[in-house]
Protein backbone atom coordinates (compact mmCIF):
# COMPACT_ATOMS: atom_id res chain seq x y z
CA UNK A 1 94.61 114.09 95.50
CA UNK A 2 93.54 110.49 95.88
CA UNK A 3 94.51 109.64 99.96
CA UNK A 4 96.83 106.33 100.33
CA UNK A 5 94.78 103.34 101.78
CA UNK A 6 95.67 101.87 105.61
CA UNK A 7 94.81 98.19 104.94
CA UNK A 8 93.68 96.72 108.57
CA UNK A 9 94.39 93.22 108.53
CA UNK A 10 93.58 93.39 112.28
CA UNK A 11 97.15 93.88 113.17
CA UNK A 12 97.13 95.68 116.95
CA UNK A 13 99.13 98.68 115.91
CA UNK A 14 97.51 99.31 112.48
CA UNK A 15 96.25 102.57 114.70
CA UNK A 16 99.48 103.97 115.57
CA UNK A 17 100.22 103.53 111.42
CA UNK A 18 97.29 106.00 111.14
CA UNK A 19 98.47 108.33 113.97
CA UNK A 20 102.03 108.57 112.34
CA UNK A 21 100.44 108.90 109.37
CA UNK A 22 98.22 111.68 110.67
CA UNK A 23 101.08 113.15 112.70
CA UNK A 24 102.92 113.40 109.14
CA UNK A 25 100.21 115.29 107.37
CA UNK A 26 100.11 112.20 105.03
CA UNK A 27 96.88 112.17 103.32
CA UNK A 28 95.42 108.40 104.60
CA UNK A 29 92.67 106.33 105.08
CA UNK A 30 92.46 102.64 107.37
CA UNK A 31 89.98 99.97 105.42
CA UNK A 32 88.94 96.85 106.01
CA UNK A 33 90.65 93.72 103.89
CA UNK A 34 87.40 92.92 102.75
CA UNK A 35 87.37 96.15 100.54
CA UNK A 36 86.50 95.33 96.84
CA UNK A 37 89.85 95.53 95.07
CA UNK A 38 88.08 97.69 91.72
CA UNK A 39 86.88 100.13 94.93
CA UNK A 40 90.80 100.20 95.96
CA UNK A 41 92.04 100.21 92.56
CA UNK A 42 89.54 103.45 91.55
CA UNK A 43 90.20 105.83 95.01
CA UNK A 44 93.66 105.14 96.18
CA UNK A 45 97.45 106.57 95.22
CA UNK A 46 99.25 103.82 97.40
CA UNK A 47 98.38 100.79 99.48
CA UNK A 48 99.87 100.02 103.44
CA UNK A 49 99.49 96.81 104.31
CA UNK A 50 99.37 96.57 107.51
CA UNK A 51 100.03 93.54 110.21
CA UNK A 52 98.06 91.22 111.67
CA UNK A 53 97.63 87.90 113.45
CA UNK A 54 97.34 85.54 110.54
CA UNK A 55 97.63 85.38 106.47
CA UNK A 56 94.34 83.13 106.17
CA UNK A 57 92.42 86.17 107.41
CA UNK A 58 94.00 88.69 104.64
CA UNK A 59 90.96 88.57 102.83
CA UNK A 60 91.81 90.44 99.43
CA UNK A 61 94.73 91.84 100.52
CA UNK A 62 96.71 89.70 98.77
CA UNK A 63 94.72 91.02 95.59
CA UNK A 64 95.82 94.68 96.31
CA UNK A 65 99.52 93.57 95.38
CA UNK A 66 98.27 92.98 91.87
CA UNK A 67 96.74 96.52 91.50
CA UNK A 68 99.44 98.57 89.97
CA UNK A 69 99.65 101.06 92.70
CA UNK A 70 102.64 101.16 94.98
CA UNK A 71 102.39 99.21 98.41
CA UNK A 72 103.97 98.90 101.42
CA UNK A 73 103.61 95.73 103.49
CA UNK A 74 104.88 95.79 107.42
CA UNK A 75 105.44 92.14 109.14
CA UNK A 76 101.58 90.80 107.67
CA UNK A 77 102.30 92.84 104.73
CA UNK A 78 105.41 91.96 103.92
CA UNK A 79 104.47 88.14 104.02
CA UNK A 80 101.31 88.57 101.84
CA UNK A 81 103.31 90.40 99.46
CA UNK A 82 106.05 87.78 99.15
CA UNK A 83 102.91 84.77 98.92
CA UNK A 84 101.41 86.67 96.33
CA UNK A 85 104.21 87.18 94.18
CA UNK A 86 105.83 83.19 94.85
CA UNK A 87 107.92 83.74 98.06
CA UNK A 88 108.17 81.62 101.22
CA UNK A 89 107.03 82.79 104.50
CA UNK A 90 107.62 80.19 107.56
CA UNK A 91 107.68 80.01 111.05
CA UNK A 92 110.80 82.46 112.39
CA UNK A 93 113.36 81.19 114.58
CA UNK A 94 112.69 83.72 117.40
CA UNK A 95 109.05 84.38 117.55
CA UNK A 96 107.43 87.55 119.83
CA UNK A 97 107.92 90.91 119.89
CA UNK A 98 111.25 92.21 120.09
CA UNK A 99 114.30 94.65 119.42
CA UNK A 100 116.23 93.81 116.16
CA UNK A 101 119.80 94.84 114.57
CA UNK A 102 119.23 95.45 111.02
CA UNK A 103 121.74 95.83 108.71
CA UNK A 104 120.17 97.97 105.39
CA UNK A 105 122.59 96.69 102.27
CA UNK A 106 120.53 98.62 99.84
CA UNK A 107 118.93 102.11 100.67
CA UNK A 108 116.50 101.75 97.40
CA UNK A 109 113.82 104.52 97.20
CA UNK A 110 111.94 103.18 100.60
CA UNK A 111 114.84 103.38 103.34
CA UNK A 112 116.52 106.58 101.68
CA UNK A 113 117.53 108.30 104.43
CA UNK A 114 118.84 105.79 106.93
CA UNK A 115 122.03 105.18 107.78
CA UNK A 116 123.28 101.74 107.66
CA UNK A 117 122.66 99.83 110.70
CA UNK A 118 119.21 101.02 112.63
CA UNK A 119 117.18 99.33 115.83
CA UNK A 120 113.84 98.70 115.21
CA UNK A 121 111.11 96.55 116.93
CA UNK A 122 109.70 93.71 115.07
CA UNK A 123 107.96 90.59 115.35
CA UNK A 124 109.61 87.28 113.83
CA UNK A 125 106.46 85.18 115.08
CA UNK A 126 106.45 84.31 110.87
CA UNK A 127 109.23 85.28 108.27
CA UNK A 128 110.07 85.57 104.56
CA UNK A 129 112.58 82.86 104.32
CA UNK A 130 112.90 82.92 100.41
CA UNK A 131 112.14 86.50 98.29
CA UNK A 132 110.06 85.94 95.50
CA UNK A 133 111.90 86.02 92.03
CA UNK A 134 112.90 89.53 90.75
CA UNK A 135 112.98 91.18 94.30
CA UNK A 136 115.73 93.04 95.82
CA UNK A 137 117.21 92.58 99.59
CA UNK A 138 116.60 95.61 100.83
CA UNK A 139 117.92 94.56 104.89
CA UNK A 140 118.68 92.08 106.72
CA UNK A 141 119.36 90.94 110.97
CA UNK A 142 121.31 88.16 112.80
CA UNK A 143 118.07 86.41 113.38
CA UNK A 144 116.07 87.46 109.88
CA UNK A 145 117.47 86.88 106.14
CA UNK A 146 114.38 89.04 104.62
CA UNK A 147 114.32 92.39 107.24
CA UNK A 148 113.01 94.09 103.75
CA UNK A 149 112.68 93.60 100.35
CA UNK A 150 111.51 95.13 97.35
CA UNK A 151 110.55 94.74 93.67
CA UNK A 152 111.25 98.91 92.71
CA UNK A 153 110.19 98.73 89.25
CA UNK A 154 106.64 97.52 90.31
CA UNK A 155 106.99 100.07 93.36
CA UNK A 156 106.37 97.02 96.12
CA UNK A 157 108.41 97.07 99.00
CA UNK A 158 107.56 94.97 102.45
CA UNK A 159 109.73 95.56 106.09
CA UNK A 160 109.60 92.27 108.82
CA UNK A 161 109.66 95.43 111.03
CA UNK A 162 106.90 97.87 112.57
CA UNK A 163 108.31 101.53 111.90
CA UNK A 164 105.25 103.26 113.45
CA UNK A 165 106.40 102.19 116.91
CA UNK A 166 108.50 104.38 119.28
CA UNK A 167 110.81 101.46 119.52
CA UNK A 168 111.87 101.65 116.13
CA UNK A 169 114.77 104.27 115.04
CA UNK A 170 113.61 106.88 112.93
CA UNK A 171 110.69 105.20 111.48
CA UNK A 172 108.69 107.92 110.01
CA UNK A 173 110.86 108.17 107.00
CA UNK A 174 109.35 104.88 105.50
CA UNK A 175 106.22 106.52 105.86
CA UNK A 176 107.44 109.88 104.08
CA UNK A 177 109.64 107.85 101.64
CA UNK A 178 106.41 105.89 101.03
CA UNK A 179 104.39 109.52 100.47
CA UNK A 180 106.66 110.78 98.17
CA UNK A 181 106.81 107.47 95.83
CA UNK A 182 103.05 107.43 95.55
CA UNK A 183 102.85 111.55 94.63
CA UNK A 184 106.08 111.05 92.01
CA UNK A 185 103.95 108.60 90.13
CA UNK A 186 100.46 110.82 89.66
């Protein structure tokens, strides 16, 4: 089986995304943004877009969303995916690193398993302040209007939040939900 691909858009916890991974006996592998997408495209199941400092160094990560496979964006992730397909990211209203609130309103495929109100640790340095067209609101916080999102039928799914870090409640089950999406659709 094809391994799921770690994009490192040199976020500073795309590592504990692998550990977690690792830790979950999910089948991964961390490469650079610079990766050819037809290389992607050919020797992945499922794409992880991971966080980092700044969208004009996502190199073809924004390309990946276009690939077919499923993806999962966190914070970086989650605003390339939303610029790719026509969304708005801007500057949040909080900024740093901090503990969030968020309310889930629709417990689609990716946050199956949570109840409805979780903590989690999350940076709103940048947000998605309008979903592009055809997504669904997945979750949302006092402070963010876009905690998560998702387009199901194209399998894309992006989180404001960082669920590989302690801080965040129960955060391995994005990662497994994630697992399981990418196997169902081999």
């Amino acid at each position: 089986m094809r391994p799921i691909y770690l994009v490192n858009n040199f976020g500073q916890f795309n590592h504990l995304i692998k550990r977690m991974l690792r830790d979950l006996e999910i089948d991964a592998e961390m490469i650079k943004n610079d990766t050819p997408p037809e290389t992607v495209a050919e020797e992945c199941r499922g794409i992880i877009l991971g966080g980092g400092p700044d969208i004009s160094r996502a190199n073809f990560a924004m390309e990946y969303v276009d690939l077919g496979l499923p993806v999962l964006g966190i914070c970086l992730g989650h605003h390339i995916i939303a610029s790719r397909r026509g969304g708005t990211v801007t500057k949040g209203a909080m900024g740093g690193f901090g503990g969030v609130e968020v309310e889930i309103l629709d417990h689609c495929n990716i946050l199956e398993g949570f109840p409805d109100k979780i903590s989690v640790w999350a940076s709103h340095a940048d947000e998605v302040r309008k979903m592009p067209e055809g997504f669904t609101l997945l979750a949302k916080s006092d402070i963010c209007g876009v905690e998560a999102m998702a387009k199901p039928d194209e399998h894309l799914y992006g989180l404001q939040w960082h669920p590989e870090v302690s801080h965040t409640e129960n955060g391995h089950i994005v990662f497994e939900n994630f697992d399981r999406i990418t196997k169902e659709l081999l």
